[in-house]
C-alpha atoms as a PDB file:
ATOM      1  CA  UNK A   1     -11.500 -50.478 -12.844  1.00  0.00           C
ATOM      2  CA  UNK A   2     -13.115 -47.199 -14.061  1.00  0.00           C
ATOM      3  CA  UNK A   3     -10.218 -45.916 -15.712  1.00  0.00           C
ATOM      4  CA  UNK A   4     -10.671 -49.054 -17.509  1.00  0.00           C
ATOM      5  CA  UNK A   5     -14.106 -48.984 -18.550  1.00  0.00           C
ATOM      6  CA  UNK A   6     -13.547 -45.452 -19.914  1.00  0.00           C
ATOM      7  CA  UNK A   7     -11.091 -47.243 -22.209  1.00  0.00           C
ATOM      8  CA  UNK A   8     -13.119 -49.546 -23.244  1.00  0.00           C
ATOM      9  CA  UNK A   9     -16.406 -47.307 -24.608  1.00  0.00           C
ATOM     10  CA  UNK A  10     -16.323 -46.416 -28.164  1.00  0.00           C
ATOM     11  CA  UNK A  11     -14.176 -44.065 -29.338  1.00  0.00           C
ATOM     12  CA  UNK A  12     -16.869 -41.541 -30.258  1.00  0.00           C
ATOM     13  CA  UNK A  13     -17.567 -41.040 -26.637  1.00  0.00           C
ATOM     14  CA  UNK A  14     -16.128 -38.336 -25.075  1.00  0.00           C
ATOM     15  CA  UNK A  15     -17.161 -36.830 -21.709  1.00  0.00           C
ATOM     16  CA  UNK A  16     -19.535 -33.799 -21.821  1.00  0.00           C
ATOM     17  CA  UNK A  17     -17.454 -30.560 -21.223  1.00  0.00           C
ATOM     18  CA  UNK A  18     -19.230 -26.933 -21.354  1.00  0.00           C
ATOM     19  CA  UNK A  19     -18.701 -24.281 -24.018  1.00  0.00           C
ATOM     20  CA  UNK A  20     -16.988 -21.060 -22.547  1.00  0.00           C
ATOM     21  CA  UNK A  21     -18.609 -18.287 -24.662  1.00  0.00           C
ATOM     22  CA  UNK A  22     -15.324 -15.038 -24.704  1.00  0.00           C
ATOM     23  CA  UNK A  23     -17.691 -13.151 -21.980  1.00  0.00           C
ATOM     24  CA  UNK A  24     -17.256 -16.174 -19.946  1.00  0.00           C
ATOM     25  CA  UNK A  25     -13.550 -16.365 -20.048  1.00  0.00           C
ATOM     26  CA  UNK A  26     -13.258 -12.787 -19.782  1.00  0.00           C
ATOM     27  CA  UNK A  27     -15.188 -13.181 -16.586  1.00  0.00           C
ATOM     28  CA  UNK A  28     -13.448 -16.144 -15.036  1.00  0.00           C
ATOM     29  CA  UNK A  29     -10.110 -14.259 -15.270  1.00  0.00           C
ATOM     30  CA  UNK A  30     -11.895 -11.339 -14.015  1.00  0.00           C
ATOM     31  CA  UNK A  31     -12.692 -13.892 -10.776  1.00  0.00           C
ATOM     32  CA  UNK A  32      -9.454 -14.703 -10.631  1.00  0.00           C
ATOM     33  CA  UNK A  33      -8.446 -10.874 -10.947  1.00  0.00           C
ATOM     34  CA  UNK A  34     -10.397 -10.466  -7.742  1.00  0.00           C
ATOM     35  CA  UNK A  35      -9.062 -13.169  -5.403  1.00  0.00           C
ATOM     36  CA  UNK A  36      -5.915 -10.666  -5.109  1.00  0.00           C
ATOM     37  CA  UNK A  37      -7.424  -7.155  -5.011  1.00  0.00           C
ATOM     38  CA  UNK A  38      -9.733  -7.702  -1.932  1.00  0.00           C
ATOM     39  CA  UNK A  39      -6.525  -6.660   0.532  1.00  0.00           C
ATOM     40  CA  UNK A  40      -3.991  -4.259   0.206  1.00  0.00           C
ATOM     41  CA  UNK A  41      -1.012  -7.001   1.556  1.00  0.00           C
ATOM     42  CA  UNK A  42      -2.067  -9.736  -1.126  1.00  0.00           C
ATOM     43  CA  UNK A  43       0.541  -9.204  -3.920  1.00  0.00           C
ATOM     44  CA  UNK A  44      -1.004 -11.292  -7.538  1.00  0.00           C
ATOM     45  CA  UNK A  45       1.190 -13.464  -9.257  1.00  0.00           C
ATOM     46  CA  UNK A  46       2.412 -10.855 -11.336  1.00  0.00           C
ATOM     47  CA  UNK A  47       3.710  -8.319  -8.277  1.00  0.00           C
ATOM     48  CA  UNK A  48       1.102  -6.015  -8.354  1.00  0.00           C
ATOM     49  CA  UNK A  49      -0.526  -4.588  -5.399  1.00  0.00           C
ATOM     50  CA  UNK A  50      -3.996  -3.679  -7.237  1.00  0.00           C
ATOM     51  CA  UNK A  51      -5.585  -1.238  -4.075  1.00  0.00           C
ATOM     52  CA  UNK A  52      -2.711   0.551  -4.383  1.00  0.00           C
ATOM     53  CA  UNK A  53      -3.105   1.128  -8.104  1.00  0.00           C
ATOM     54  CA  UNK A  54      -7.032   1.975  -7.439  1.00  0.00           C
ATOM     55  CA  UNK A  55      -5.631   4.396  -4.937  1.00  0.00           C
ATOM     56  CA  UNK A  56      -3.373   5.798  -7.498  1.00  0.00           C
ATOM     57  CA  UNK A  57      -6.133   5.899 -10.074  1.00  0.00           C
ATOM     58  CA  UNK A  58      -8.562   7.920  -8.187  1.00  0.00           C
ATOM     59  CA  UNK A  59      -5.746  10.444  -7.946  1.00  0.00           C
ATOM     60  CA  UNK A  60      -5.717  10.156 -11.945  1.00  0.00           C
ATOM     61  CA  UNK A  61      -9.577  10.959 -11.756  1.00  0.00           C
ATOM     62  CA  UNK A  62      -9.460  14.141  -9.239  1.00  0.00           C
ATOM     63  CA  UNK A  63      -9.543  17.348 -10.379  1.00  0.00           C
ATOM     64  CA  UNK A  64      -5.968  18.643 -12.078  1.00  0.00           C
ATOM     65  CA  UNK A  65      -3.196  20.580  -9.879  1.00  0.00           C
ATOM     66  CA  UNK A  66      -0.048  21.863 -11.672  1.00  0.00           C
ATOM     67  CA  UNK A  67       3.392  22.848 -10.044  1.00  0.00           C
ATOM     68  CA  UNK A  68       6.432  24.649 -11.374  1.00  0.00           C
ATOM     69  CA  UNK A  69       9.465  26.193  -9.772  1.00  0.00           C
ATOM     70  CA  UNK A  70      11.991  28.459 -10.899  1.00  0.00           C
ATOM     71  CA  UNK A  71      15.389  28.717  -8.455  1.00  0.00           C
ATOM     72  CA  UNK A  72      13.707  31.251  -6.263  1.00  0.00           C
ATOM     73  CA  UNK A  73       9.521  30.760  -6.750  1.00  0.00           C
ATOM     74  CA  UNK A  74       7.661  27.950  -6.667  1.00  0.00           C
ATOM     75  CA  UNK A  75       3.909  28.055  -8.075  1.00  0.00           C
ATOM     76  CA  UNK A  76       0.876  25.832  -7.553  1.00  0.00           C
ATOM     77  CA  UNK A  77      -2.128  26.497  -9.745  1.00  0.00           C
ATOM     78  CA  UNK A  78      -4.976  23.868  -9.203  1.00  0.00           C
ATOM     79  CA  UNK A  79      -8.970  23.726 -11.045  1.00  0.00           C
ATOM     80  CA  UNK A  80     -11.693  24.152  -9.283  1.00  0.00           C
ATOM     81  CA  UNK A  81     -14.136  21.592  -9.665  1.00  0.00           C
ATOM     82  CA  UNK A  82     -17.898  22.145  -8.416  1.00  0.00           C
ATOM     83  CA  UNK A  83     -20.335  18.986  -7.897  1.00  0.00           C
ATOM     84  CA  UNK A  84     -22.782  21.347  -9.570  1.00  0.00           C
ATOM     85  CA  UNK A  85     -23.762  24.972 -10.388  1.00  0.00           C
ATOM     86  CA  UNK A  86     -25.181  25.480  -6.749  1.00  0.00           C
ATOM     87  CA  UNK A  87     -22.449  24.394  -5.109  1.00  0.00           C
ATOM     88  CA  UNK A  88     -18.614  26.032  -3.887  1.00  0.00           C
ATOM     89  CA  UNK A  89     -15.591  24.123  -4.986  1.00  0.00           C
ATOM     90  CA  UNK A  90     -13.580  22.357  -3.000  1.00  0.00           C
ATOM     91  CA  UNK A  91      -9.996  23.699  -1.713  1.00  0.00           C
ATOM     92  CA  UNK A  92      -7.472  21.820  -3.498  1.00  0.00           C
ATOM     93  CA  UNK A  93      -4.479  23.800  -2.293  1.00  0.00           C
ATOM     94  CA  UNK A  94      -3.457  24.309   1.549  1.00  0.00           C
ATOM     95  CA  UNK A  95      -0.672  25.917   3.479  1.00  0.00           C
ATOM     96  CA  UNK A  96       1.384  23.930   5.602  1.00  0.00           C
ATOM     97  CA  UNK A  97       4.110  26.387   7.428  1.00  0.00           C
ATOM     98  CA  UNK A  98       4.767  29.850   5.753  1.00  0.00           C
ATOM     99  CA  UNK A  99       7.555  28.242   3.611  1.00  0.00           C
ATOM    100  CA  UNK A 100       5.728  25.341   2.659  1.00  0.00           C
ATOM    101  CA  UNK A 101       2.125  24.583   0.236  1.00  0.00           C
ATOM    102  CA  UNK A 102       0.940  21.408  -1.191  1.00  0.00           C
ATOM    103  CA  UNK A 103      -1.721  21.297  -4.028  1.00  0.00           C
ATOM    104  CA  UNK A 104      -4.048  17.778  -4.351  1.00  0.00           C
ATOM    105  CA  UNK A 105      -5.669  15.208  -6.781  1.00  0.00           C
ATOM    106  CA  UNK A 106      -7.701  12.928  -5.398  1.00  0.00           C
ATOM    107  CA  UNK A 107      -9.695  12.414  -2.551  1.00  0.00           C
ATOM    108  CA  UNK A 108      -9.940  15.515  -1.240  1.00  0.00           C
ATOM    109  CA  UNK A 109     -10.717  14.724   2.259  1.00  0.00           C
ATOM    110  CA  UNK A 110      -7.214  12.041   2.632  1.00  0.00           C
ATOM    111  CA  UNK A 111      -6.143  15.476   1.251  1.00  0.00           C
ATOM    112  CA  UNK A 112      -6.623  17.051   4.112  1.00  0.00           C
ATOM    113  CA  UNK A 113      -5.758  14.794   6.994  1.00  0.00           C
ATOM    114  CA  UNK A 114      -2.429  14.412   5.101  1.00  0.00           C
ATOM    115  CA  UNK A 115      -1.965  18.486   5.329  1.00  0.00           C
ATOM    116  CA  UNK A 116      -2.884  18.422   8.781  1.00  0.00           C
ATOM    117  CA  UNK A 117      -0.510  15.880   9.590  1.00  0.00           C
ATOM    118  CA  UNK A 118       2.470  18.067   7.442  1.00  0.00           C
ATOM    119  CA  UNK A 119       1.355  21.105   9.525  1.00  0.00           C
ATOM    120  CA  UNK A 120       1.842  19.235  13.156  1.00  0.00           C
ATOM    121  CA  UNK A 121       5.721  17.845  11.954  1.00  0.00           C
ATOM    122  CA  UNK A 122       5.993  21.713  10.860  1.00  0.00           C
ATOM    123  CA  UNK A 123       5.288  22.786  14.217  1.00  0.00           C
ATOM    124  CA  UNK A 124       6.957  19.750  16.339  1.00  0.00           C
ATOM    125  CA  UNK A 125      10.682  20.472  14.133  1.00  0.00           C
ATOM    126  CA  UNK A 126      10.346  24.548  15.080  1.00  0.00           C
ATOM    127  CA  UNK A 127       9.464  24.132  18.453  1.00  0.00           C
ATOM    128  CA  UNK A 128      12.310  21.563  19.291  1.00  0.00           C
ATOM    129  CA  UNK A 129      14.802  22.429  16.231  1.00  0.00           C
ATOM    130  CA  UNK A 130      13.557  26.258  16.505  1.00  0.00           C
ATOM    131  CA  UNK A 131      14.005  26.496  12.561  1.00  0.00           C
ATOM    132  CA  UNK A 132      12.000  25.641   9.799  1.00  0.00           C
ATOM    133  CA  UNK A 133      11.710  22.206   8.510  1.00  0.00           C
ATOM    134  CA  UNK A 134      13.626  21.032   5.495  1.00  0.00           C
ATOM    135  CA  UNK A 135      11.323  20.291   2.568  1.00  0.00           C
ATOM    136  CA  UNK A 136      12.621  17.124   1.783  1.00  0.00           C
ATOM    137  CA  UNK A 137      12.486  15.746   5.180  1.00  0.00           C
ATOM    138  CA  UNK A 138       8.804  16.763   5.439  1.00  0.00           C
ATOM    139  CA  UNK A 139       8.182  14.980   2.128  1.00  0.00           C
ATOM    140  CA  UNK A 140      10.368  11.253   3.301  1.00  0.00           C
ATOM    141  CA  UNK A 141       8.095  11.596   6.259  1.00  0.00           C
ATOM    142  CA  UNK A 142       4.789  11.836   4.110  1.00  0.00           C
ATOM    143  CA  UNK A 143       6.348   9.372   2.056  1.00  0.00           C
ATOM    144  CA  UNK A 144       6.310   6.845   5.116  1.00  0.00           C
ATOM    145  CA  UNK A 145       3.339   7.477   6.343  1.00  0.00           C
ATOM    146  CA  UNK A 146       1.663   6.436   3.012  1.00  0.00           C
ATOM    147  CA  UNK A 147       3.428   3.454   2.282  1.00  0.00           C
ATOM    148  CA  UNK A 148       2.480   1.934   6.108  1.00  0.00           C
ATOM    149  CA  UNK A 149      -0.939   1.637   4.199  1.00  0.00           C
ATOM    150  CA  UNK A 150       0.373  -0.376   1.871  1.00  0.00           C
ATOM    151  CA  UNK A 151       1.414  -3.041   4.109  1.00  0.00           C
ATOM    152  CA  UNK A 152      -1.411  -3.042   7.310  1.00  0.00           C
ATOM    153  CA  UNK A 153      -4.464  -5.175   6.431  1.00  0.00           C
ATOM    154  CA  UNK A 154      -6.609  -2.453   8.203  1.00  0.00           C
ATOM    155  CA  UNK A 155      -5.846   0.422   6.533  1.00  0.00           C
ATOM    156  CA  UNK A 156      -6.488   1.031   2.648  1.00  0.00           C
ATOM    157  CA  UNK A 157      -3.974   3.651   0.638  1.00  0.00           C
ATOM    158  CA  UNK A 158      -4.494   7.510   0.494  1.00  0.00           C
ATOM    159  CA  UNK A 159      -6.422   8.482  -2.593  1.00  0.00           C
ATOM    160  CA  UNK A 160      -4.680  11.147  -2.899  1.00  0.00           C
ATOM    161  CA  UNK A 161      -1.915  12.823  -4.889  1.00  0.00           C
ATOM    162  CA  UNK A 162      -0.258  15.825  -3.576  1.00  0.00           C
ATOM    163  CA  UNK A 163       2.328  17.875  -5.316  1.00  0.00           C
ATOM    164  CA  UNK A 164       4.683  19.732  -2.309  1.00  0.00           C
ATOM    165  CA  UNK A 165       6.328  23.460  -2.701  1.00  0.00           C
ATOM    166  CA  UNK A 166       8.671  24.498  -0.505  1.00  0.00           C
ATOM    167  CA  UNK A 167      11.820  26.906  -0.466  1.00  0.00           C
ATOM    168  CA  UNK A 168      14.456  25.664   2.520  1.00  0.00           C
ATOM    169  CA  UNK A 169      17.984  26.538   2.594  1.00  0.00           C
ATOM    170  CA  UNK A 170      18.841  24.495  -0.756  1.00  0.00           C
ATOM    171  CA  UNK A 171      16.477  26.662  -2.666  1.00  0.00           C
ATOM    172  CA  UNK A 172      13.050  25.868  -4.305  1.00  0.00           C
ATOM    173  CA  UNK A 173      11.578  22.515  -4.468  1.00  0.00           C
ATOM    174  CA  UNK A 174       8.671  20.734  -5.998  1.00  0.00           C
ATOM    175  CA  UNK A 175       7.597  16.942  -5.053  1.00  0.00           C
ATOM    176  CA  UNK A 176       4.816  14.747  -6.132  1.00  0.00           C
ATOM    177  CA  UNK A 177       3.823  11.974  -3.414  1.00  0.00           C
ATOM    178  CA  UNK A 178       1.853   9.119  -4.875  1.00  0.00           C
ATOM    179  CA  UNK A 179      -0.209   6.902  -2.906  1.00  0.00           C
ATOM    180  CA  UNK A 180       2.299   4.113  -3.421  1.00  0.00           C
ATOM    181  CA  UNK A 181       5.224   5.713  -0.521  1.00  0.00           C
ATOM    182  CA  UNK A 182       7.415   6.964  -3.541  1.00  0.00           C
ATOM    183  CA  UNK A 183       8.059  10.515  -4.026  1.00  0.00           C
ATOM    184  CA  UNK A 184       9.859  12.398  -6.911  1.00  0.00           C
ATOM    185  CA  UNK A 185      11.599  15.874  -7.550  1.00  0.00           C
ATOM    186  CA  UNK A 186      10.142  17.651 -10.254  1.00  0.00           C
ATOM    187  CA  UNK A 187      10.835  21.015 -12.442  1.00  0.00           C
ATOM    188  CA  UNK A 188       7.095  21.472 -13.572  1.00  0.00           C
ATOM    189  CA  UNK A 189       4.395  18.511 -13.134  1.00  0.00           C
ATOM    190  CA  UNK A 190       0.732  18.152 -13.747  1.00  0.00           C
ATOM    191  CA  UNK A 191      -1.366  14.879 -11.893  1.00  0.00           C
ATOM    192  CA  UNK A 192      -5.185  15.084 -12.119  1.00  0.00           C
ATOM    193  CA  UNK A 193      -7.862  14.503 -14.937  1.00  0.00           C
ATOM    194  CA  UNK A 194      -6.890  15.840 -18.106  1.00  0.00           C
ATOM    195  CA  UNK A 195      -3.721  16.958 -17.250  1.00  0.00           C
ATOM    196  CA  UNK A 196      -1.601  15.185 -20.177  1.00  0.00           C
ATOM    197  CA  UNK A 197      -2.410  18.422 -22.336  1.00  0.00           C
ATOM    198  CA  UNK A 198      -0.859  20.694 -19.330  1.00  0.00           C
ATOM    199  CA  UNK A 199       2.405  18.200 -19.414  1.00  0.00           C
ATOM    200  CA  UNK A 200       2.339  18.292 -22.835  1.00  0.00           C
ATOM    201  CA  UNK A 201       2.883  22.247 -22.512  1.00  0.00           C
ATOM    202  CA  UNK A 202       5.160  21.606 -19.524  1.00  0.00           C
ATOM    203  CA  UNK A 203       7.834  19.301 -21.471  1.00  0.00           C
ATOM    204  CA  UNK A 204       7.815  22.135 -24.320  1.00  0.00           C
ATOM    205  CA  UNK A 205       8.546  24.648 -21.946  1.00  0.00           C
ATOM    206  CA  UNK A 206      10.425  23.304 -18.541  1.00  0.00           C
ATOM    207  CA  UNK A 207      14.198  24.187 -20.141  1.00  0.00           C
ATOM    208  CA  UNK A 208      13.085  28.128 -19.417  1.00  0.00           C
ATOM    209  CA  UNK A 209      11.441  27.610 -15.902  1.00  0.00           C
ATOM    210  CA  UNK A 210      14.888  27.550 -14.050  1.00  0.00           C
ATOM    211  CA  UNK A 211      15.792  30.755 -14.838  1.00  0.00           C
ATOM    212  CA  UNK A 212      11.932  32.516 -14.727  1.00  0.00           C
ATOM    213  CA  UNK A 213      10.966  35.110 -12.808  1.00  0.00           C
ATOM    214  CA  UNK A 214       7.984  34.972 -10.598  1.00  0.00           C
ATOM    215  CA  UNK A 215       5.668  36.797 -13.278  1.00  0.00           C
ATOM    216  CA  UNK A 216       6.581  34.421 -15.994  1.00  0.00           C
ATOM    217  CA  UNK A 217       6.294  31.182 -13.749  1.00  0.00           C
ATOM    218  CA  UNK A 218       2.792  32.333 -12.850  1.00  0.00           C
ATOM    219  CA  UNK A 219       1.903  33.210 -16.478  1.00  0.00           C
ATOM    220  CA  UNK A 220       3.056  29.414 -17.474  1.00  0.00           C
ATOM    221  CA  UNK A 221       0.784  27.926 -14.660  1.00  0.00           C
ATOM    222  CA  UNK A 222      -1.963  29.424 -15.606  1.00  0.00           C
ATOM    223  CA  UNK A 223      -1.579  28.466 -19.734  1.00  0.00           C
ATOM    224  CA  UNK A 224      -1.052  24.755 -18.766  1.00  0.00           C
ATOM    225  CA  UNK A 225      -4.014  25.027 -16.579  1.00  0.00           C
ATOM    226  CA  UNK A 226      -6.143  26.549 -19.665  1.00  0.00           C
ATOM    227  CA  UNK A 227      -4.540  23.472 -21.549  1.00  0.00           C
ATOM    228  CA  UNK A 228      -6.281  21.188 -18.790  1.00  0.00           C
ATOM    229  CA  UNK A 229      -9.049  22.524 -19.340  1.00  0.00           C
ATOM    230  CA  UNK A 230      -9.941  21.237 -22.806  1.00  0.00           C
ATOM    231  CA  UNK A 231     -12.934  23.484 -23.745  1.00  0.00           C
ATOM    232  CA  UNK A 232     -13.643  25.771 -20.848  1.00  0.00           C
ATOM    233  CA  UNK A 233     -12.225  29.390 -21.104  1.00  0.00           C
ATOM    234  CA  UNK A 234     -10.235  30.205 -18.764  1.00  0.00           C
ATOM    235  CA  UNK A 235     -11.293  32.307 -15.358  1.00  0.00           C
ATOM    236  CA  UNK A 236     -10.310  33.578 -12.241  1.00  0.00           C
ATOM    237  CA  UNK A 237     -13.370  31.312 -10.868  1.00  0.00           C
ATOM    238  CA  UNK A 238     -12.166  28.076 -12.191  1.00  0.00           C
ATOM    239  CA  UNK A 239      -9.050  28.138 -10.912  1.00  0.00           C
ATOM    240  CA  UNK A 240      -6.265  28.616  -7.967  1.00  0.00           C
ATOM    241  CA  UNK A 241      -3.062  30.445  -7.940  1.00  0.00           C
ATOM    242  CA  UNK A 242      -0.442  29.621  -4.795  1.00  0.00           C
ATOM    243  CA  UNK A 243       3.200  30.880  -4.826  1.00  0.00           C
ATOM    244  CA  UNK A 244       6.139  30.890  -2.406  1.00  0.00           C
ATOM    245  CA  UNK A 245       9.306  32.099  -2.821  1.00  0.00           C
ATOM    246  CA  UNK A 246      12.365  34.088  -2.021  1.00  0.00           C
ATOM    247  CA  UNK A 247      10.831  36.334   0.471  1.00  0.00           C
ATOM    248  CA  UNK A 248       7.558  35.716  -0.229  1.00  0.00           C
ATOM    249  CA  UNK A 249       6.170  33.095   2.281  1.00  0.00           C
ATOM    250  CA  UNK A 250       3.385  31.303   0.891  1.00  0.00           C
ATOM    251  CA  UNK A 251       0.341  32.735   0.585  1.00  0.00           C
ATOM    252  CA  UNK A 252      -2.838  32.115  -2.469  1.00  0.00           C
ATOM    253  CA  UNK A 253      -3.729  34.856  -5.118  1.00  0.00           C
ATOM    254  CA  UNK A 254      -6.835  36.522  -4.739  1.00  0.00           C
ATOM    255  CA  UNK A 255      -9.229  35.740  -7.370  1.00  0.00           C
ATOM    256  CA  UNK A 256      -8.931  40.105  -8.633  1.00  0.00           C
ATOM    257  CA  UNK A 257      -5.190  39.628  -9.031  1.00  0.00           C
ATOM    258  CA  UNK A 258      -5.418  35.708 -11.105  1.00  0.00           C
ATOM    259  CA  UNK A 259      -8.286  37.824 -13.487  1.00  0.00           C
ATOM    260  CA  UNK A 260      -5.630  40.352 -13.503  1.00  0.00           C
ATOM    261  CA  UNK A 261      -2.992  38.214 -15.156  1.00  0.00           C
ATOM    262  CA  UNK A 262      -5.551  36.451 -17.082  1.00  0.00           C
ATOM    263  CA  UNK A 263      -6.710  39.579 -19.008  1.00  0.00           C
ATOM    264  CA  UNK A 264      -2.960  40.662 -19.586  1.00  0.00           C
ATOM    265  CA  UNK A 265      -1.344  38.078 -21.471  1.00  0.00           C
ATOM    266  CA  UNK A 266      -4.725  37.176 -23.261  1.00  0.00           C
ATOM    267  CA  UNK A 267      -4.472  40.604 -24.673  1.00  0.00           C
ATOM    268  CA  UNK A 268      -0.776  39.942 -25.327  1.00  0.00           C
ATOM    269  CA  UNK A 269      -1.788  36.826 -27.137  1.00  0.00           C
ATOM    270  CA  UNK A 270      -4.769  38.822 -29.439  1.00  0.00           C
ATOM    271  CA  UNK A 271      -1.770  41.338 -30.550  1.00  0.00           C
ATOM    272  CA  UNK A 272       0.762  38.676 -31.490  1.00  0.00           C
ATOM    273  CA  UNK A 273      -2.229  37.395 -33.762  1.00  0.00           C
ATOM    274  CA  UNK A 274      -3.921  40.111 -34.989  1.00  0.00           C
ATOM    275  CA  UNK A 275      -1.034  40.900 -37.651  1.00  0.00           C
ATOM    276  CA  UNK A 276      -1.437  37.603 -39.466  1.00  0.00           C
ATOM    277  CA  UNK A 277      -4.432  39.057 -40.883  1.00  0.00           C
ATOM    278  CA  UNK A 278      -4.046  42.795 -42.352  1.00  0.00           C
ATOM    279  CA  UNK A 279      -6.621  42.745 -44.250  1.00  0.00           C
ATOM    280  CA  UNK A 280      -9.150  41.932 -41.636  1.00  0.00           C
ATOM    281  CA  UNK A 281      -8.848  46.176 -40.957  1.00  0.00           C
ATOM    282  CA  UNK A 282     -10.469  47.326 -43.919  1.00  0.00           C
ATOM    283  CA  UNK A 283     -13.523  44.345 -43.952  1.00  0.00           C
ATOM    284  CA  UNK A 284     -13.926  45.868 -40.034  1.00  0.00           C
ATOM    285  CA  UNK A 285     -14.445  48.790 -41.774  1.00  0.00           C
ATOM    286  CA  UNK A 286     -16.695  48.045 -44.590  1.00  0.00           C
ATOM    287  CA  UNK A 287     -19.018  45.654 -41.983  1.00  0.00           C
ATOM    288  CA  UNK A 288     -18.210  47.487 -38.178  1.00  0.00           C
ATOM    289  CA  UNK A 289     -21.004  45.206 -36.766  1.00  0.00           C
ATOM    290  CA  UNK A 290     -20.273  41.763 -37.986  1.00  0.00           C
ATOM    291  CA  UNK A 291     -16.264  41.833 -38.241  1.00  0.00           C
ATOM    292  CA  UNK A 292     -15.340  42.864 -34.309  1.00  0.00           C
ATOM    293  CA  UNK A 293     -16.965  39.437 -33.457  1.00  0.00           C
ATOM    294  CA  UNK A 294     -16.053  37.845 -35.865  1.00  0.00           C
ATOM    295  CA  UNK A 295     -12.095  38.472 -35.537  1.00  0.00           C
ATOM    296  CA  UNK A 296     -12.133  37.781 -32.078  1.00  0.00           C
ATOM    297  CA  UNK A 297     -13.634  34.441 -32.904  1.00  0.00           C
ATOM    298  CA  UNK A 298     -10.721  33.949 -35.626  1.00  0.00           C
ATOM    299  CA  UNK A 299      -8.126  34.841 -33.206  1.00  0.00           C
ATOM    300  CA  UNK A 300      -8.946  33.407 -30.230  1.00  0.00           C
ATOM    301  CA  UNK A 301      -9.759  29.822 -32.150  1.00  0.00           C
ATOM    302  CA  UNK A 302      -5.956  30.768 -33.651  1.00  0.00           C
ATOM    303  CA  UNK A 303      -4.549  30.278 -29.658  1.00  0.00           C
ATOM    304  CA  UNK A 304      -6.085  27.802 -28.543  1.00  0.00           C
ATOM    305  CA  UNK A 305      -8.748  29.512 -26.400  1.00  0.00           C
ATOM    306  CA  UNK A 306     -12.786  28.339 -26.696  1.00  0.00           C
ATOM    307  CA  UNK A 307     -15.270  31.012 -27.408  1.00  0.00           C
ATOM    308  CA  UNK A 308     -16.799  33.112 -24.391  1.00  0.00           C
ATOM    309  CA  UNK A 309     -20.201  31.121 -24.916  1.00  0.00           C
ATOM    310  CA  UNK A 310     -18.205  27.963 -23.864  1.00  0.00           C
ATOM    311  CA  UNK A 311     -19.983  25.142 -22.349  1.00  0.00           C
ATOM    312  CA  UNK A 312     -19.299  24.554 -18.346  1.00  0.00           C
ATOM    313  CA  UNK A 313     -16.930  21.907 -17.255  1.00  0.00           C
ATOM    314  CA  UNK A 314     -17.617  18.187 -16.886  1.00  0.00           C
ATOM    315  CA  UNK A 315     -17.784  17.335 -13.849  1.00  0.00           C
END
C-alpha cells in the first residue's frame, strides 16, 4: 500500500535526499578507509594490509642509512639526526657478531630489539654450530620474525627498516628487511628520508662497486650520503661510517678518520674544478681579499656542495 501511494503523488515530488559537498565524500571514503586499517589481520577489499604500509612508511620518514658492497667490503654509512641542538644523536648503526652490522630507518628503538635479537641467533649458531652464522640465514630468520606481526592481532609491525652487512663464506652481502617479512639482496641501497638523491647517485655508479676497493667504496658512501643531505655540508658529526670486510671484522670509523676522508676527496674535487676557470688566477691577484672567497663559493656551488654558512638540518 505505500509503495502505492508513492506512485500516486505528483510527479514533482521526489523524496528529500542530502547534498554531499566533495569534503564530504572525501570523508566518507576516508570512513570507509578506516574500517580496515584498525588491525593488522584485516586485509581491504583491494589486498592491502594498511598497518603494514604505515609501518613501512615510518621507515620512509627515519633518518637515511646507505649500504654498498664490493666482493670483499661491505660499507654502511648512516645520518645522524638530533631532536635538537642540545641533544646527541641517536645510534643508527649496531654490530651484531664481528662479521656481521646492520644500519636502521625507522623507529629506532624496534631497531634495537631487532639487533638484539640478531646478536642472541649469532651466539646460539657458534655455540652449538661452533662457526659463524651464514648471513643469509640470519636475515630469513629476521625476515620471519617480522612477518609473524603481520598476521597476530596483538602485535603491530616493526617500524623499522634495516639494511644487513655481512661477509660469510660466499663473500660480501648486503640485505634490506622491510617491515612487511620480505627481504632483498642488494649491490648499493639507500631507505630513509631523502634518500632518492643518494639512489639516484647509487644507480649512476653501482656497475663500479663490484670491483672497488675498500677506499673507493667508503669514498662513494659518503658522496651519496652528502646527496641525502640536500643542503647541509657534509661532516664527520652528521654522519656514520661502518665497514666489514675481508679481514676486517666489523668495526665503526672514528669520527677523526670519516673528517679525514672528507677533507681528501673534497680537495680532490676543488682541483678537478679549479681549471675550468684560468682566468680566475690573475682577478685573485688583482683583488687577494675578495677572490679566495669568492672562488671557493664558485667551485664548491660547481659540485654540488652548500656553502660552509649552511643552515642545520631539518629535523
Amino acid at each position: 500500500l505505500l509503495n502505492s501511494d508513492l506512485l500516486r503523488r505528483p510527479p514533482e515530488y521526489s523524496p528529500r535526499i542530502p547534498f554531499l559537498r566533495r569534503s564530504q565524500i572525501e570523508s566518507t571514503s576516508n570512513m570507509f578507509r578506516n574500517q580496515y586499517d584498525t588491525d593488522v589481520t584485516t586485509w581491504s577489499p583491494a589486498g592491502r594490509l594498511f598497518q603494514v604500509e604505515y609501518a613501512m612508511e615510518a621507515v620512509k620518514q627515519g633518518s637515511a642509512a646507505i649500504g654498498l658492497r664490493s666482493k670483499t667490503h661491505v660499507v654502511l654509512a648512516c645520518v645522524n639526526k638530533a631532536n635538537s641542538e642540545l641533544s646527541s644523536h641517536q645510534k643508527k648503526i649496531f654490530k651484531v657478531d664481528d662479521h656481521i652490522g646492520v644500519a636502521i630507518a625507522g623507529l629506532t628503538a624496534d631497531g634495537r630489539v631487532l639487533s638484539r635479537y640478531m646478536r642472541s641467533e649469532c651466539i646460539n649458531y657458534n655455540y652449538t654450530y661452533e662457526s659463524p652464522l651464514p648471513v643469509g640465514r640470519l636475515v630469513v630468520q629476521l625476515a620471519d620474525k617480522a612477518q609473524v606481526c603481520t598476521q597476530r592481532s596483538w602485535k603491530r609491525p616493526y617500524g623499522v627498516g634495516l639494511l644487513v652487512a655481512g661477509l660469510d663464506e660466499s663473500g660480501a652481502h648486503l640485505y634490506y628487511n622491510c617491515p612487511s617479512g620480505n627481504y632483498f639482496e642488494y649491490q648499493a641501497f639507500a631507505i630513509g628520508s631523502r634518500s632518492q638523491a643518494a639512489k639516484t647517485y647509487l644507480e649512476r655508479r653501482f656497475n663500479n662497486f663490484t670491483a672497488s676497493s675498500r677506499e673507493d667504496l667508503i669514498k662513494d658512501a659518503l658522496i651519496a650520503t652528502r646527496e641525502s643531505l640536500q643542503g647541509e655540508k657534509l661532516r664527520s658529526s652528521v654522519c656514520t661510517i661502518a665497514v666489514v670486510g675481508v679481514g676486517e671484522p666489523f668495526h665503526i670509523l672514528d669520527q677523526e678518520t670519516v673528517q679525514e676522508l672528507i677533507d681528501t676527496f673534497e680537495i680532490v674535487r676543488e682541483e678537478e674544478s679549479a681549471p675550468a676557470e684560468p682566468e680566475v688566477a690573475t682577478e685573485q691577484d688583482a683583488a687577494p681579499d675578495q677572490a679566495p672567497g669568492a672562488d671557493q663559493g664558485g667551485a664548491e656551488n660547481q659540485g654540488g656542495a652548500e656553502p660552509q654558512g649552511g643552515s642545520p638540518m631539518d629535523i
